[in-house]
PDB file of N, CA and C in Angstrom:
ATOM      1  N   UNK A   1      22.781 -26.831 -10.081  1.00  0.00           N
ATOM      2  CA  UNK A   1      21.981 -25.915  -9.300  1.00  0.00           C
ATOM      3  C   UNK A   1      21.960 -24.570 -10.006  1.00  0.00           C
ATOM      4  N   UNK A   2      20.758 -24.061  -9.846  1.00  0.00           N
ATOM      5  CA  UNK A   2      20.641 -22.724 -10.817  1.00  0.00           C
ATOM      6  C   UNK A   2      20.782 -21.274  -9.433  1.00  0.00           C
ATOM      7  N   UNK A   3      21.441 -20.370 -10.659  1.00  0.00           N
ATOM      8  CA  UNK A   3      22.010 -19.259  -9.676  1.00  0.00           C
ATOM      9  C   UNK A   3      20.689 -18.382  -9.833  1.00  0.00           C
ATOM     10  N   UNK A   4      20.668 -17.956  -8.678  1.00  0.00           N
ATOM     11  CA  UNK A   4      20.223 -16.871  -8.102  1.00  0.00           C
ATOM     12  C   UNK A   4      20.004 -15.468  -9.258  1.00  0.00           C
ATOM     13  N   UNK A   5      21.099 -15.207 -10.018  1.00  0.00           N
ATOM     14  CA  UNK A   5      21.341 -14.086 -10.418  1.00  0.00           C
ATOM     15  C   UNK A   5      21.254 -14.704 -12.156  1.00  0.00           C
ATOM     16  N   UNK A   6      20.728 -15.909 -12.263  1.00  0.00           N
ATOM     17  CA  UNK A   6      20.933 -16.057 -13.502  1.00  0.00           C
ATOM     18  C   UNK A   6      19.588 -15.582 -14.120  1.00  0.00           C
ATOM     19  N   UNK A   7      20.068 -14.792 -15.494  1.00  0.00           N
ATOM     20  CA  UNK A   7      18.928 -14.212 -15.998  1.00  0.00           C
ATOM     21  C   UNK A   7      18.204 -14.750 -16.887  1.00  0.00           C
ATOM     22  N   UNK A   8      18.334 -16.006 -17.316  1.00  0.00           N
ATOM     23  CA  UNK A   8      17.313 -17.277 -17.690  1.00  0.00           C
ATOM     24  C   UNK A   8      16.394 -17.397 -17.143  1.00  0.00           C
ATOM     25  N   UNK A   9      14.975 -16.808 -17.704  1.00  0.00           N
ATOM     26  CA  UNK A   9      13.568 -17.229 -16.780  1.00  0.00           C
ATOM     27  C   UNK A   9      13.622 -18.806 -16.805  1.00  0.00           C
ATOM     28  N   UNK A  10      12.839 -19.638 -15.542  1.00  0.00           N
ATOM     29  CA  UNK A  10      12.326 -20.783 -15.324  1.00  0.00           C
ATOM     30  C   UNK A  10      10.905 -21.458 -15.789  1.00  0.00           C
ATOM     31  N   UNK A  11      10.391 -22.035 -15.691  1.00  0.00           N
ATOM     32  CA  UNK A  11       9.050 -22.030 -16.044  1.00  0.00           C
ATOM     33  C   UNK A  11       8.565 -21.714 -14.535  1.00  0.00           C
ATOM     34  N   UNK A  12       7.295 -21.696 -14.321  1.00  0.00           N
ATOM     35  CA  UNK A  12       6.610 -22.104 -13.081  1.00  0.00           C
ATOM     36  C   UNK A  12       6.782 -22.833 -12.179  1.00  0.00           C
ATOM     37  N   UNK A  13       6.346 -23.749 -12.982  1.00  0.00           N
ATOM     38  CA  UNK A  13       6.510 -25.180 -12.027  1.00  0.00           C
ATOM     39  C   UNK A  13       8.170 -25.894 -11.988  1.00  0.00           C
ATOM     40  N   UNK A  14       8.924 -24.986 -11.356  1.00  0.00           N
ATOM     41  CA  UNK A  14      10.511 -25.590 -11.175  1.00  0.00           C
ATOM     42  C   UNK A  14      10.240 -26.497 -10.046  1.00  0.00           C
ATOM     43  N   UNK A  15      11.518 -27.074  -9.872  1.00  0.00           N
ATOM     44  CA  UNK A  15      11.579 -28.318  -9.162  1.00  0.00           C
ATOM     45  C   UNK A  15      11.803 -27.463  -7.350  1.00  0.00           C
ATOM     46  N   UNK A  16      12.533 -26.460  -7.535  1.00  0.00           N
ATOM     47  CA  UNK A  16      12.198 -24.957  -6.287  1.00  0.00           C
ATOM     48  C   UNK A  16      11.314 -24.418  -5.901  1.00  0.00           C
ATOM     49  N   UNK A  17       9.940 -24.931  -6.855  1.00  0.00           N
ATOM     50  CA  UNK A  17       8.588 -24.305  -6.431  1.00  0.00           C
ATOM     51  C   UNK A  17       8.943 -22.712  -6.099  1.00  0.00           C
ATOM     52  N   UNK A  18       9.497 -21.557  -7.191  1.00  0.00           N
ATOM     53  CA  UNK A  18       9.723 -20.674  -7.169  1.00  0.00           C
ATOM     54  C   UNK A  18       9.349 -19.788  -8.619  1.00  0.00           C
ATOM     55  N   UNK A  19       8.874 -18.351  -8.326  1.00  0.00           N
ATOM     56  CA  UNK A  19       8.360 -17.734  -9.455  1.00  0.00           C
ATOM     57  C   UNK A  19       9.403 -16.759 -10.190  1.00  0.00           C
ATOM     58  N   UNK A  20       9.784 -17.131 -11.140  1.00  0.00           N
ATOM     59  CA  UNK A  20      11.094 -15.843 -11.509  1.00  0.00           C
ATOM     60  C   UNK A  20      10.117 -14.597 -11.764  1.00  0.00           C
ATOM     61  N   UNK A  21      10.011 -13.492 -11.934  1.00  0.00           N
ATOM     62  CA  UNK A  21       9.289 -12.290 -12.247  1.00  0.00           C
ATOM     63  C   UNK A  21       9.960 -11.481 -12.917  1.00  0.00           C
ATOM     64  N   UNK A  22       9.658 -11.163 -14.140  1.00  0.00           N
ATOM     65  CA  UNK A  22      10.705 -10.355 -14.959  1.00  0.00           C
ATOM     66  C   UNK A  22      10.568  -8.984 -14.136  1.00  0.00           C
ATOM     67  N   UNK A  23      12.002  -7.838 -13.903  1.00  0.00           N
ATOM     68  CA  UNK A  23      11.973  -6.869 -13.415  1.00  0.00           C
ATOM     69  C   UNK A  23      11.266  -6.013 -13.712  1.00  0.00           C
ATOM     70  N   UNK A  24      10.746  -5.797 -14.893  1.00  0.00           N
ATOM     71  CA  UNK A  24      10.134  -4.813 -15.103  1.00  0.00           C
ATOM     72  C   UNK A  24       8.278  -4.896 -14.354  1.00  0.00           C
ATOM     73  N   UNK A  25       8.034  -6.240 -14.036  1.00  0.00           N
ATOM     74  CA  UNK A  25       6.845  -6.887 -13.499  1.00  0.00           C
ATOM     75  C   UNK A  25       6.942  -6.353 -12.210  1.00  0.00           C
ATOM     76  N   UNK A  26       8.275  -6.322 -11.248  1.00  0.00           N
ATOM     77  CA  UNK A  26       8.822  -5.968  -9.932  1.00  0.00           C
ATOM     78  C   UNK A  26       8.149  -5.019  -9.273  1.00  0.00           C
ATOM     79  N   UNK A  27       9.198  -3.838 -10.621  1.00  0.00           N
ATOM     80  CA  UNK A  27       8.421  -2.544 -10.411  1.00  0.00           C
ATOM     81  C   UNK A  27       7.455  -1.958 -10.118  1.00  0.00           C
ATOM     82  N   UNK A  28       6.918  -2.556 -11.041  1.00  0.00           N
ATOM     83  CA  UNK A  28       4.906  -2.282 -11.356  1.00  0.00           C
ATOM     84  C   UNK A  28       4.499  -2.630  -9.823  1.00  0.00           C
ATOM     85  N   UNK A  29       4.649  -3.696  -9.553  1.00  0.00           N
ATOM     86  CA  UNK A  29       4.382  -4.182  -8.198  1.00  0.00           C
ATOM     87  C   UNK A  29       4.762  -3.089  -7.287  1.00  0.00           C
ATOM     88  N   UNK A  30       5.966  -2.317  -6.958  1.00  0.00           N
ATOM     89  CA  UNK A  30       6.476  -1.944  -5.670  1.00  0.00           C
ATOM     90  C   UNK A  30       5.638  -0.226  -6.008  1.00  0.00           C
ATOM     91  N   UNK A  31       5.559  -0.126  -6.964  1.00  0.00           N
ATOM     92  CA  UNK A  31       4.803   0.829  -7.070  1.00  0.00           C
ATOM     93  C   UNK A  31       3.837   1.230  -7.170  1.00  0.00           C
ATOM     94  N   UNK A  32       2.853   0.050  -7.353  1.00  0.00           N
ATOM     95  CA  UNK A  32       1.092  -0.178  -7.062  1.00  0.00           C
ATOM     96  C   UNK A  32       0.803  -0.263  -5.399  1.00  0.00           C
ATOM     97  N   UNK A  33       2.372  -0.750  -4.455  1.00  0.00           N
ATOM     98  CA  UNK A  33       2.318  -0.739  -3.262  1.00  0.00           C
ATOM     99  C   UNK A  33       2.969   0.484  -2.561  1.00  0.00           C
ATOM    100  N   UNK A  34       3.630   1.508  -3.558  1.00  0.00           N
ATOM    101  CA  UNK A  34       3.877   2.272  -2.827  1.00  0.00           C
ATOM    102  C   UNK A  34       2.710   3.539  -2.586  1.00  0.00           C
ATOM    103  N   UNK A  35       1.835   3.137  -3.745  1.00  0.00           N
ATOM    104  CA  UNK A  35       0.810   4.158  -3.777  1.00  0.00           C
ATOM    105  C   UNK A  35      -0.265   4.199  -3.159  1.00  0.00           C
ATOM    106  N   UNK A  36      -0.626   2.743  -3.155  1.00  0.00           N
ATOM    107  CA  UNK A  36      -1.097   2.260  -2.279  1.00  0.00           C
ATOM    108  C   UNK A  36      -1.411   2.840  -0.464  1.00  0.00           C
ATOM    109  N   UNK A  37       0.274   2.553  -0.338  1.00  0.00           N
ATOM    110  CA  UNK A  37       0.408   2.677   1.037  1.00  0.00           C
ATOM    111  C   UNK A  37       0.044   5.141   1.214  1.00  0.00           C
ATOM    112  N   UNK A  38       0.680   5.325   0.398  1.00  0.00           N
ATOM    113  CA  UNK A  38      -0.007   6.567   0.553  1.00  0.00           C
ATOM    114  C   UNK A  38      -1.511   7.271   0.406  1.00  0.00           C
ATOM    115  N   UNK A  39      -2.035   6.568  -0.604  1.00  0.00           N
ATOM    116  CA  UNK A  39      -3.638   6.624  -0.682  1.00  0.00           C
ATOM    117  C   UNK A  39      -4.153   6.183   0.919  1.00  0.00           C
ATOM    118  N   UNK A  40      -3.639   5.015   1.573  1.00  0.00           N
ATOM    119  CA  UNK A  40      -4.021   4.899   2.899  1.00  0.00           C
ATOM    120  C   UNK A  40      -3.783   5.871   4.193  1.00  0.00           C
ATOM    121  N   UNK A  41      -3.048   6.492   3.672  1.00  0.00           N
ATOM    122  CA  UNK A  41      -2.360   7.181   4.600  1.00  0.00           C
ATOM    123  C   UNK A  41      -3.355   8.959   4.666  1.00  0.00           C
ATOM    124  N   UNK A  42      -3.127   9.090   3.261  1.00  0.00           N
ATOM    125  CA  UNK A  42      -4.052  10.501   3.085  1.00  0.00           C
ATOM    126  C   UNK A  42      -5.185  10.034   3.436  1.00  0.00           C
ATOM    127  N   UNK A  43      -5.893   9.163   3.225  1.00  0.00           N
ATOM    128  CA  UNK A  43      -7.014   8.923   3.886  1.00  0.00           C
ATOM    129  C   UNK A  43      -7.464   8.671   4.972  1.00  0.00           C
ATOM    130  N   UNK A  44      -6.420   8.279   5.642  1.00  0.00           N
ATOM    131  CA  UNK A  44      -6.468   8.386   7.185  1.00  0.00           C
ATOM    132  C   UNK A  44      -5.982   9.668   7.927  1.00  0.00           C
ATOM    133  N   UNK A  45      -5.593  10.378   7.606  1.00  0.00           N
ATOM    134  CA  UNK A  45      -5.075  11.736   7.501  1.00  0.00           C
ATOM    135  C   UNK A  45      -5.503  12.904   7.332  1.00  0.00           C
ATOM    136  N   UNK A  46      -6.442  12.958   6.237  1.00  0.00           N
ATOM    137  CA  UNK A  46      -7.686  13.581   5.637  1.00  0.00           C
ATOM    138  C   UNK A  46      -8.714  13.848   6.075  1.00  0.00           C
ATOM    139  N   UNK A  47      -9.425  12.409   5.669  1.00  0.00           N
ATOM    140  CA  UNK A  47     -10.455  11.497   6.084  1.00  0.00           C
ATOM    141  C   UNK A  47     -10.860  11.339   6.876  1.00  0.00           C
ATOM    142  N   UNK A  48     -10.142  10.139   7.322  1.00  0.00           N
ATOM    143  CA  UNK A  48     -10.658  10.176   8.973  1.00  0.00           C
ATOM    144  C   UNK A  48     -10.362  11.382   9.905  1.00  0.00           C
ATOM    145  N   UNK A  49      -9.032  11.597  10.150  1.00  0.00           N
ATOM    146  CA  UNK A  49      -9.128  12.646  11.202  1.00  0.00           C
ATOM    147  C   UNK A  49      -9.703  14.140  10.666  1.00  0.00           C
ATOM    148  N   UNK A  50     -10.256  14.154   9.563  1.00  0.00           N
ATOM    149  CA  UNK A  50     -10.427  15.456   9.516  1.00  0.00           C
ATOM    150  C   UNK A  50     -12.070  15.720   9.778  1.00  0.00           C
ATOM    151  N   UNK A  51     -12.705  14.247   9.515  1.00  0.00           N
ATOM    152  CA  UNK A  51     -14.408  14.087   9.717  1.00  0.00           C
ATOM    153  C   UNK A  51     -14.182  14.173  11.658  1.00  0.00           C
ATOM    154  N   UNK A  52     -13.307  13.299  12.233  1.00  0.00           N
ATOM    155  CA  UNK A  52     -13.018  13.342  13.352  1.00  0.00           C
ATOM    156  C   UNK A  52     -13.210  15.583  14.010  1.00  0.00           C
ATOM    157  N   UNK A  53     -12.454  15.535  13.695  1.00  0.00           N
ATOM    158  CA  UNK A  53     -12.090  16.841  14.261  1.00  0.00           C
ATOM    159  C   UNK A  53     -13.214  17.988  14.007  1.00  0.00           C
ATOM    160  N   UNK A  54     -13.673  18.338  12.516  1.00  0.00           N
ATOM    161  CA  UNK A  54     -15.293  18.798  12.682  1.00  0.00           C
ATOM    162  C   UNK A  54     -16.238  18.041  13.491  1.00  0.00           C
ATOM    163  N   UNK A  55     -16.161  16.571  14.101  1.00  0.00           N
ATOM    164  CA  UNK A  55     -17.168  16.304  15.218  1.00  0.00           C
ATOM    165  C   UNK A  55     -17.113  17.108  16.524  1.00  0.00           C
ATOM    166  N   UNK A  56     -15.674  16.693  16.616  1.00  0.00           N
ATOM    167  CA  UNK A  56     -15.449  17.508  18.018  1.00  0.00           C
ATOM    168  C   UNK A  56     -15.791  19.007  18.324  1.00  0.00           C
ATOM    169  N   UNK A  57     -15.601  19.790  17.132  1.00  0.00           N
ATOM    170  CA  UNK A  57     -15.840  21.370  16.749  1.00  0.00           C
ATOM    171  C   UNK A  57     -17.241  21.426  16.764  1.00  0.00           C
ATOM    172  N   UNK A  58     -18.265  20.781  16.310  1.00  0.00           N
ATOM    173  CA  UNK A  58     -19.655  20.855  16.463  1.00  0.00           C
ATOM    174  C   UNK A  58     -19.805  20.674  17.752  1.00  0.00           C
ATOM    175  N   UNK A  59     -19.706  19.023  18.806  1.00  0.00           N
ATOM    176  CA  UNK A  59     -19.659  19.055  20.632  1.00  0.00           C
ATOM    177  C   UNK A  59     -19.656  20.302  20.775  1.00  0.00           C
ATOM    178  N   UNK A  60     -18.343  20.910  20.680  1.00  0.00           N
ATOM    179  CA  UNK A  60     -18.130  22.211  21.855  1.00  0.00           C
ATOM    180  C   UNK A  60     -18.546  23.009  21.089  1.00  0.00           C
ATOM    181  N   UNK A  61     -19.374  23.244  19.613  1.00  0.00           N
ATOM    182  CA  UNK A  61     -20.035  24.714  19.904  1.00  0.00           C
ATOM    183  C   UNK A  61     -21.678  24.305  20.522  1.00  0.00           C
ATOM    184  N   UNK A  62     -21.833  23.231  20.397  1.00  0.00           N
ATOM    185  CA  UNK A  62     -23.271  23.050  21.283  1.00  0.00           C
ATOM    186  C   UNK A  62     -22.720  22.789  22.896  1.00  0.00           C
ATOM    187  N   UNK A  63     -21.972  22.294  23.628  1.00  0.00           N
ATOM    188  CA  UNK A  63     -21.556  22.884  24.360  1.00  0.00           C
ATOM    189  C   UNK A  63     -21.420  24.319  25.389  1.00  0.00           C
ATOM    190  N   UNK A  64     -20.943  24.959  24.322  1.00  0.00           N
ATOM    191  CA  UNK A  64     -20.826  26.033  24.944  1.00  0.00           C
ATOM    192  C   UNK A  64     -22.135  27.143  24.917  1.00  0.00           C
ATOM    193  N   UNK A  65     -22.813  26.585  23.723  1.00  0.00           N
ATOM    194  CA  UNK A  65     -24.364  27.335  23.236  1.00  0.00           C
ATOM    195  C   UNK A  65     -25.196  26.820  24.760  1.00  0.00           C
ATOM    196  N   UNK A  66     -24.778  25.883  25.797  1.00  0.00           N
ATOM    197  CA  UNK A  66     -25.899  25.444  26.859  1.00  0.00           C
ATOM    198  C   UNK A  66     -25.490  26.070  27.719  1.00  0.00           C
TER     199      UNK A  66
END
């Protein structure tokens, strides 16, 4: 049985149906998702609530113009 921690890549197709990923591949990954998750965030943040909030500011100055 092969360990967990052993640093011998596998091929693909192991008999575990499991993908080894060299670490440095990891990375790239957690950090295309960490940026990710902030690009979503400023943009919802920004973006949306900030198109949001000049709507509301236009309402009440026509609003208050009646």
């Amino acid at each position: 049985m092969r360990s967990v921690t052993d640093p011998v890549p596998m091929a693909i197709n192991n008999p575990f149906n499991t993908t080894i990923m060299p670490v440095s591949f990891r990375w790239i990954l957690v950090s295309i998702m960490a940026s990710n998750t902030a690009a979503i965030m400023g943009y919802d943040f920004y973006i949306v609530n900030g198109i949001g909030k000049k709507i509301a500011k236009r309402w009440k100055k026509k609003e208050a113009a009646v």
